[in-house]
Protein backbone atom coordinates (compact mmCIF):
# COMPACT_ATOMS: atom_id res chain seq x y z
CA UNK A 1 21.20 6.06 19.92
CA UNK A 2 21.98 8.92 17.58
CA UNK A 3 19.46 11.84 17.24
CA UNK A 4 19.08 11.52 13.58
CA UNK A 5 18.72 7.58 13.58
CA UNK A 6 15.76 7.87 16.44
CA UNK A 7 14.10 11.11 14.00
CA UNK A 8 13.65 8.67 11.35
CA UNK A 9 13.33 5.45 12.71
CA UNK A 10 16.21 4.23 10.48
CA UNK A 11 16.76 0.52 11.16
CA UNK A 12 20.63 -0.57 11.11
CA UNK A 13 19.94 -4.22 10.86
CA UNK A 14 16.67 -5.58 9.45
CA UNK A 15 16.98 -3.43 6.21
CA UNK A 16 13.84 -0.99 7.19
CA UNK A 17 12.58 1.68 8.87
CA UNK A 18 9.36 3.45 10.26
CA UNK A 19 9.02 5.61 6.89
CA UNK A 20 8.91 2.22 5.12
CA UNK A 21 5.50 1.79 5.84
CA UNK A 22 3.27 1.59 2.86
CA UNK A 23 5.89 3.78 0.91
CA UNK A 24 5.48 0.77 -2.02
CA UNK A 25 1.76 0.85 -1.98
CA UNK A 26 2.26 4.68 -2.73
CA UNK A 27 5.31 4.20 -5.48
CA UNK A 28 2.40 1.84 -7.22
CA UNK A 29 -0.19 4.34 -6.94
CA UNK A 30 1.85 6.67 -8.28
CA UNK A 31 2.97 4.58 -11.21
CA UNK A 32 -1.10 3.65 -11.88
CA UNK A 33 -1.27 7.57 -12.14
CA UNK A 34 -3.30 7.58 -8.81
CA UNK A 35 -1.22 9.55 -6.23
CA UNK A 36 0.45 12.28 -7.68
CA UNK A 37 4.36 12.87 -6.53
CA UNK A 38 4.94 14.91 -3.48
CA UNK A 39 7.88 16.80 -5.14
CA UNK A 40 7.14 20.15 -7.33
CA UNK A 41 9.29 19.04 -10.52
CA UNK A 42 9.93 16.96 -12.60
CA UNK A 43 7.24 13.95 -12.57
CA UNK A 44 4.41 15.81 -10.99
CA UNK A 45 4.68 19.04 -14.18
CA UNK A 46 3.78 15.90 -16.34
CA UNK A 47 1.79 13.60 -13.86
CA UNK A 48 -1.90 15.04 -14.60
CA UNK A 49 -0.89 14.66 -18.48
CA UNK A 50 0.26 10.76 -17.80
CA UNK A 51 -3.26 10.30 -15.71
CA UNK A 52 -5.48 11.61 -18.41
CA UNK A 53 -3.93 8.99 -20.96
CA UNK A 54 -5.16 6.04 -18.07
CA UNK A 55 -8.42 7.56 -17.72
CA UNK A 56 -8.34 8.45 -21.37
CA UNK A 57 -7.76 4.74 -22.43
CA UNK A 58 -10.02 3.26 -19.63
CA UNK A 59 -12.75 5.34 -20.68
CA UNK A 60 -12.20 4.23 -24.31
CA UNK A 61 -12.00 0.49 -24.07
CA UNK A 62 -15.15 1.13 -21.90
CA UNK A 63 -17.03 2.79 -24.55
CA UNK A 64 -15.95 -0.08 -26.87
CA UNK A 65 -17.33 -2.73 -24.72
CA UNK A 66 -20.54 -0.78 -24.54
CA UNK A 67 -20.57 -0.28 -28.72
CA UNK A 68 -19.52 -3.76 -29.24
CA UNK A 69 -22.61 -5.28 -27.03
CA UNK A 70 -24.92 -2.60 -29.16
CA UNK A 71 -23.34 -4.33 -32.79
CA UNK A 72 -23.64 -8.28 -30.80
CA UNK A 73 -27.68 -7.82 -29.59
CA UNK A 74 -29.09 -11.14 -29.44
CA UNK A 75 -25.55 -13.12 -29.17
CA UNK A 76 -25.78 -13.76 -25.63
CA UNK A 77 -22.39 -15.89 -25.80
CA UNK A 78 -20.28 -12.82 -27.28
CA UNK A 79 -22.11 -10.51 -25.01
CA UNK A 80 -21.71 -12.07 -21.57
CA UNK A 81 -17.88 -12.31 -22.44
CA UNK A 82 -18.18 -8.57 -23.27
CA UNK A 83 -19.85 -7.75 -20.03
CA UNK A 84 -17.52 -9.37 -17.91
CA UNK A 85 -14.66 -7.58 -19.57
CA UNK A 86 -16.06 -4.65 -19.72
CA UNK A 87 -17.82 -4.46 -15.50
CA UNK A 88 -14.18 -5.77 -14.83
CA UNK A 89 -12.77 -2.37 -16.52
CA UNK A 90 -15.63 -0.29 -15.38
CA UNK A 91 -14.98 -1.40 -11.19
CA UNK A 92 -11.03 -0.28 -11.73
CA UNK A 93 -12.09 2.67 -13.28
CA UNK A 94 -14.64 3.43 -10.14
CA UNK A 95 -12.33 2.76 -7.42
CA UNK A 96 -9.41 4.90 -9.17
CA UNK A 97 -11.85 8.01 -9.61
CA UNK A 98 -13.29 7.51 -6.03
CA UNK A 99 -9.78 7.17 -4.70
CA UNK A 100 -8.32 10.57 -7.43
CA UNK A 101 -10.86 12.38 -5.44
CA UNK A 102 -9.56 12.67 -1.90
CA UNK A 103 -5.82 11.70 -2.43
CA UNK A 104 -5.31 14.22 0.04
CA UNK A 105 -6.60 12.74 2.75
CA UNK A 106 -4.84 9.32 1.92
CA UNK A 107 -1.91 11.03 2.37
CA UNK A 108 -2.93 11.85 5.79
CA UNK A 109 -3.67 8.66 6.39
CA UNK A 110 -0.08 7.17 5.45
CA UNK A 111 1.41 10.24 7.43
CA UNK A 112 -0.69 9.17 10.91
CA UNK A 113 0.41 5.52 10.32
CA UNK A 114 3.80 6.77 9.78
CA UNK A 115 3.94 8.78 13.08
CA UNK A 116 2.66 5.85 15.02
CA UNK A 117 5.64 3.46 13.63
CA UNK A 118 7.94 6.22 14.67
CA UNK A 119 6.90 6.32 17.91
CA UNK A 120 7.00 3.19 18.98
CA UNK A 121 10.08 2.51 16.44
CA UNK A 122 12.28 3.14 19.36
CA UNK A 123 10.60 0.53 21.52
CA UNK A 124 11.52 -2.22 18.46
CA UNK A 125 15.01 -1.33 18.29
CA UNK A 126 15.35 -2.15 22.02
CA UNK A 127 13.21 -5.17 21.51
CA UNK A 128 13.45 -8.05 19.06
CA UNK A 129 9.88 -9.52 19.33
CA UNK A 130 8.58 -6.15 18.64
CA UNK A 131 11.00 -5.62 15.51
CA UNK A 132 9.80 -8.82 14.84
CA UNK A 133 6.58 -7.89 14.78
CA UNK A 134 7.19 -4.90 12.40
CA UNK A 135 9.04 -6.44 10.06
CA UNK A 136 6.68 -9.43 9.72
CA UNK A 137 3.85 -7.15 8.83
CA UNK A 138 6.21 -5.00 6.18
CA UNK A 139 6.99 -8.65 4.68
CA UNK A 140 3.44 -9.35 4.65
CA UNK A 141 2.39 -6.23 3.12
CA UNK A 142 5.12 -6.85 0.26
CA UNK A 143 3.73 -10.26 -0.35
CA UNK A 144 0.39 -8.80 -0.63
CA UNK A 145 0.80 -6.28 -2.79
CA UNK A 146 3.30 -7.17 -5.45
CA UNK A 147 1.83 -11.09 -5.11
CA UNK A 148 -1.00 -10.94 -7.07
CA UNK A 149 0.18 -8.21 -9.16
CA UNK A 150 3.36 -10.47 -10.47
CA UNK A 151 1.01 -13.14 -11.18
CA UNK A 152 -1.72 -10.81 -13.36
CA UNK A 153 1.62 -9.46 -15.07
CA UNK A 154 2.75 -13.03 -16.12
CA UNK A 155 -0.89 -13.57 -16.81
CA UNK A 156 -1.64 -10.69 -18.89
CA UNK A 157 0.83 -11.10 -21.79
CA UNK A 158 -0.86 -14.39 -22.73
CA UNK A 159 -3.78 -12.00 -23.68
CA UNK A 160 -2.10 -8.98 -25.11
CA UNK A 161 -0.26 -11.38 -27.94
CA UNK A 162 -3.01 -13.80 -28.12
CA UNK A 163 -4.17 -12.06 -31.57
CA UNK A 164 -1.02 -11.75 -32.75
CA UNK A 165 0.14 -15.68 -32.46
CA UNK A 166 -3.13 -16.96 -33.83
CA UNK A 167 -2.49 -14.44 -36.80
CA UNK A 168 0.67 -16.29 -37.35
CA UNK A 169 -1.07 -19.01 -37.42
CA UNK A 170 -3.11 -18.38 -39.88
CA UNK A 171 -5.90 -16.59 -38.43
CA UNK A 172 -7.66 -14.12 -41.19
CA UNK A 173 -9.40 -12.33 -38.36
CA UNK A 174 -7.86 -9.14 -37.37
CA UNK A 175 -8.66 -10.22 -33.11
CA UNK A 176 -7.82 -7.47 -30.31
CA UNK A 177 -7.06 -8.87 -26.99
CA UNK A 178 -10.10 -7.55 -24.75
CA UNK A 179 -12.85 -6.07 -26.80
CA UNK A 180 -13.39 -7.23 -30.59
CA UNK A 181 -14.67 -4.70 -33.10
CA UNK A 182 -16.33 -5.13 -36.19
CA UNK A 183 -14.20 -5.82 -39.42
CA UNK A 184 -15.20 -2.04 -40.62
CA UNK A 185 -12.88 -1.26 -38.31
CA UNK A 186 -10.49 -3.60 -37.70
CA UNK A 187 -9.54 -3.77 -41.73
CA UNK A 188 -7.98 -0.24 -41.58
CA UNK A 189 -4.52 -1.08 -40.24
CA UNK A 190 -3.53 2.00 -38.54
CA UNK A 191 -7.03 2.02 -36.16
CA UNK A 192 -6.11 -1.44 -35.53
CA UNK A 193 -2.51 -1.04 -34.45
CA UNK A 194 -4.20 2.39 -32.35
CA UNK A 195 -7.06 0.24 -31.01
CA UNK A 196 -4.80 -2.62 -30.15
CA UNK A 197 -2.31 0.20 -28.06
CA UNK A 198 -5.17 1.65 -26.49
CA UNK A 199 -6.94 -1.94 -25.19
CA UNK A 200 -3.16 -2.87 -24.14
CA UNK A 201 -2.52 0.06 -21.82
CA UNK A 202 -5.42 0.09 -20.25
CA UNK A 203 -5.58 -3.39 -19.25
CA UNK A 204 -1.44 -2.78 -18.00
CA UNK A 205 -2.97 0.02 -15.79
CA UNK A 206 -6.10 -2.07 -14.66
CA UNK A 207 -4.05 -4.10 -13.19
CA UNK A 208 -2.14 -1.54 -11.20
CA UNK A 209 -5.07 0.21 -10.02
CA UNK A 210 -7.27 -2.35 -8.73
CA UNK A 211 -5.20 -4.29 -7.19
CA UNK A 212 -2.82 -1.59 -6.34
CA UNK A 213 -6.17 0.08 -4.53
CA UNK A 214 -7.22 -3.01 -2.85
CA UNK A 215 -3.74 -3.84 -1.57
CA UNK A 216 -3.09 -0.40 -0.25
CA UNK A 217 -6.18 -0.95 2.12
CA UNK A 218 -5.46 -4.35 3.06
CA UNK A 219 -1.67 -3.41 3.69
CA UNK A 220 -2.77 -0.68 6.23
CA UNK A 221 -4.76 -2.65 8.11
CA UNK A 222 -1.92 -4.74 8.71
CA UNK A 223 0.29 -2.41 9.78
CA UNK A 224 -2.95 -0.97 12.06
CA UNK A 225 -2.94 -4.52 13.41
CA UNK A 226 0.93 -4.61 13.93
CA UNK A 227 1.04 -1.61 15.84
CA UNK A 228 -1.48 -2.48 17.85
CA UNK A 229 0.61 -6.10 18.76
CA UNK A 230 2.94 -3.94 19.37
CA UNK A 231 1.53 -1.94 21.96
CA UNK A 232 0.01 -4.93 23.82
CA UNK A 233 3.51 -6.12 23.62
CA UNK A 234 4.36 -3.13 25.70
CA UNK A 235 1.41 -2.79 27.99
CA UNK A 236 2.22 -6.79 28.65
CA UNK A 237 5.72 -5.82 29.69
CA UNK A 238 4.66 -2.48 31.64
CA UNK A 239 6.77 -1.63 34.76
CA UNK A 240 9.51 -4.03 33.36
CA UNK A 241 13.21 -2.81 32.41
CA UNK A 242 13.63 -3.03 28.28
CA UNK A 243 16.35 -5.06 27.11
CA UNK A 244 19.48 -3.09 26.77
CA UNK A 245 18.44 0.17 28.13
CA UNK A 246 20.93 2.38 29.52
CA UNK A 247 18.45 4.05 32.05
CA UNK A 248 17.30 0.88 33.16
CA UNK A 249 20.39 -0.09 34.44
CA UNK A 250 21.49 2.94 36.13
CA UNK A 251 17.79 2.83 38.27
CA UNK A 252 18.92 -0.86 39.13
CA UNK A 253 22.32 0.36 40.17
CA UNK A 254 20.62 2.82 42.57
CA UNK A 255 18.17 0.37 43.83
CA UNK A 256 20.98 -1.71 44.75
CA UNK A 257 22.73 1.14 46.42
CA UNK A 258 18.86 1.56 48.38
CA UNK A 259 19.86 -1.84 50.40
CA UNK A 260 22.97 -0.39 51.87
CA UNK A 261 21.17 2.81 52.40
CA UNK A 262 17.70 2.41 53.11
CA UNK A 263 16.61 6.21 52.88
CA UNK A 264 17.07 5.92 49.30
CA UNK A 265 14.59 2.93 48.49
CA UNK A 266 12.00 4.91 48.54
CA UNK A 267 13.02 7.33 45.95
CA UNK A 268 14.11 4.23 43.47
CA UNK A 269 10.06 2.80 43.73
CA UNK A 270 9.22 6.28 43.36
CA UNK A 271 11.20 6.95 40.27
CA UNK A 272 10.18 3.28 38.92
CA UNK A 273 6.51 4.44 39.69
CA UNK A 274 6.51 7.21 37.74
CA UNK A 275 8.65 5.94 34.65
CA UNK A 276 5.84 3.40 34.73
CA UNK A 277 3.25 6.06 35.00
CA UNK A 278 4.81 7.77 32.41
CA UNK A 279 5.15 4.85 30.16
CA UNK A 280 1.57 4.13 30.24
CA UNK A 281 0.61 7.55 29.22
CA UNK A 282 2.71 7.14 26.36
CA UNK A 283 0.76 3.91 26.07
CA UNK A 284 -2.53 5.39 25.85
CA UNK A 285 -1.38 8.37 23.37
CA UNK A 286 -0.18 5.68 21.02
CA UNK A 287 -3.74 3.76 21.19
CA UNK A 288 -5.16 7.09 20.61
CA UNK A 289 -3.21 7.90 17.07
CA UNK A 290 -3.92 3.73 16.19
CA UNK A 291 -7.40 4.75 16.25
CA UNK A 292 -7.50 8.09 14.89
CA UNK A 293 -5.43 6.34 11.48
CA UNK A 294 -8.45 4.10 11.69
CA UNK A 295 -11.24 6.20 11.70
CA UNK A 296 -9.41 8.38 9.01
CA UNK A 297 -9.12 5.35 6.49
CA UNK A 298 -13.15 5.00 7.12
């Protein structure tokens, strides 16, 4: 296997790779504004301008939730579809300033989950059920992230031009899609159009950021739990020759040459007894960094 190809854990046939792990997750933070971009141009100049817009229109559709339920007192009907709105805004806009917070040591995180793929990456080359293993979780984690996220996405539209189409047909209330205001404000066009922008973005980036959050927990665990499968998959198969593996079958052919001269049996156990040995240590470092990813995502 070529030096480069076993560096990076680049997969020839199944499309992916060790370094694959959770890099969507990340792209979608980044697009929510959550995880800034590891490179020093470009994007990241402009990134902590483009998060202050998210927080800047989360915050505001907050506030108007809050106003509106002030101007509603005593319409419990208006005001319970208010609160849900707005506690639905205000948990997205929790989790993405707990989350802004230490975004450093997420990015640890998806580094010691990365260096556990990469060391056992070599093992699921050589192995289908393991690659198997690995690329069932990467599906799974696709399917769970972008899943419910393409479904709020077709959702959402229906409420961003809800105002609009009943306008057109014949609606003489000026509605916005999340958070009504009073007419005072609506009836000035250019605060509407604003207000309407503002309540739009924010609910595009909601939807990024929660479930971008949630999934990017959820899709680490199963990767955790992959590796781990993995690694029972090996400690199941310990002392056993891997499927095409060069050094396996040069030990056979000198175990083979140990019947017609028995001095050398020995040696071949010996040497079989210690690439077992050695095999299990590399076992038992692997468990080690599993469990040190999982106490770091704690």
């Amino acid at each position: 296997m070529p030096m480069a190809e076993l560096k990076t854990g680049r997969a020839t046939t199944t499309g992916v790779c060790a370094d694959d792990v959770l890099r969507h997750n990340v792209k979608l933070l980044t697009l929510g504004g959550a995880w800034p971009p590891s490179e020093r141009r470009g994007l990241r100049r402009l990134f902590p301008l483009y998060t202050a817009t998210i927080y800047f229109c989360q915050s505001a559709t907050i506030a108007m939730g809050i106003w509106l339920t002030y101007d509603l007192w005593g319409d419990v009907d208006e005001i319970m579809l208010t609160y849900v709105n707005t506690f639905t805004l205000l948990g997205g806009y929790i989790k993405l300033i707990y989350f802004s917070r230490d975004v450093r040591g997420y990015r640890e995180l998806v580094s010691i989950l990365r260096d556990v793929a990469r060391e056992q990456w070599p093992y699921c080359e050589n192995d289908a059920k393991l690659m198997a293993i690995f690329t069932g979780a990467y599906r799974k984690g696709l399917w769970l992230t972008f899943g419910p996220l393409v479904y709020l996405n077709i959702l959402g539209p229906t409420w961003f031009f809800m105002p609009l189409i009943l306008r057109a047909f014949g609606s003489e209330e000026r509605l916005l899609p999340f958070v009504n205001l009073r007419e005072s404000v609506t009836n000035i066009f250019p605060l509407y159009v604003a207000i309407y922008v503002v309540q739009v973005y924010c609910m595009f980036f909601w939807n990024i950021i929660s479930v971008g959050l949630d999934m990017f927990f959820v899709t680490s665990m199963v990767h955790v739990a992959a590796q781990l499968k993995i690694l029972n998959e090996r400690l199941s198969n310990l002392g056993e020759d891997p499927p095409h593996d060069d050094y396996g079958a040069v030990l056979d052919r000198q175990i083979m040459r140990g019947f017609v001269n028995p001095q050398k049996r020995p040696f071949s156990r010996d040497r079989r007894r210690r690439d077992m040995y050695e095999e299990l240590r590399n076992c038992i470092k692997t468990h080690q960094h599993i469990l040190r990813q999982v106490l770091k995502g704690q």
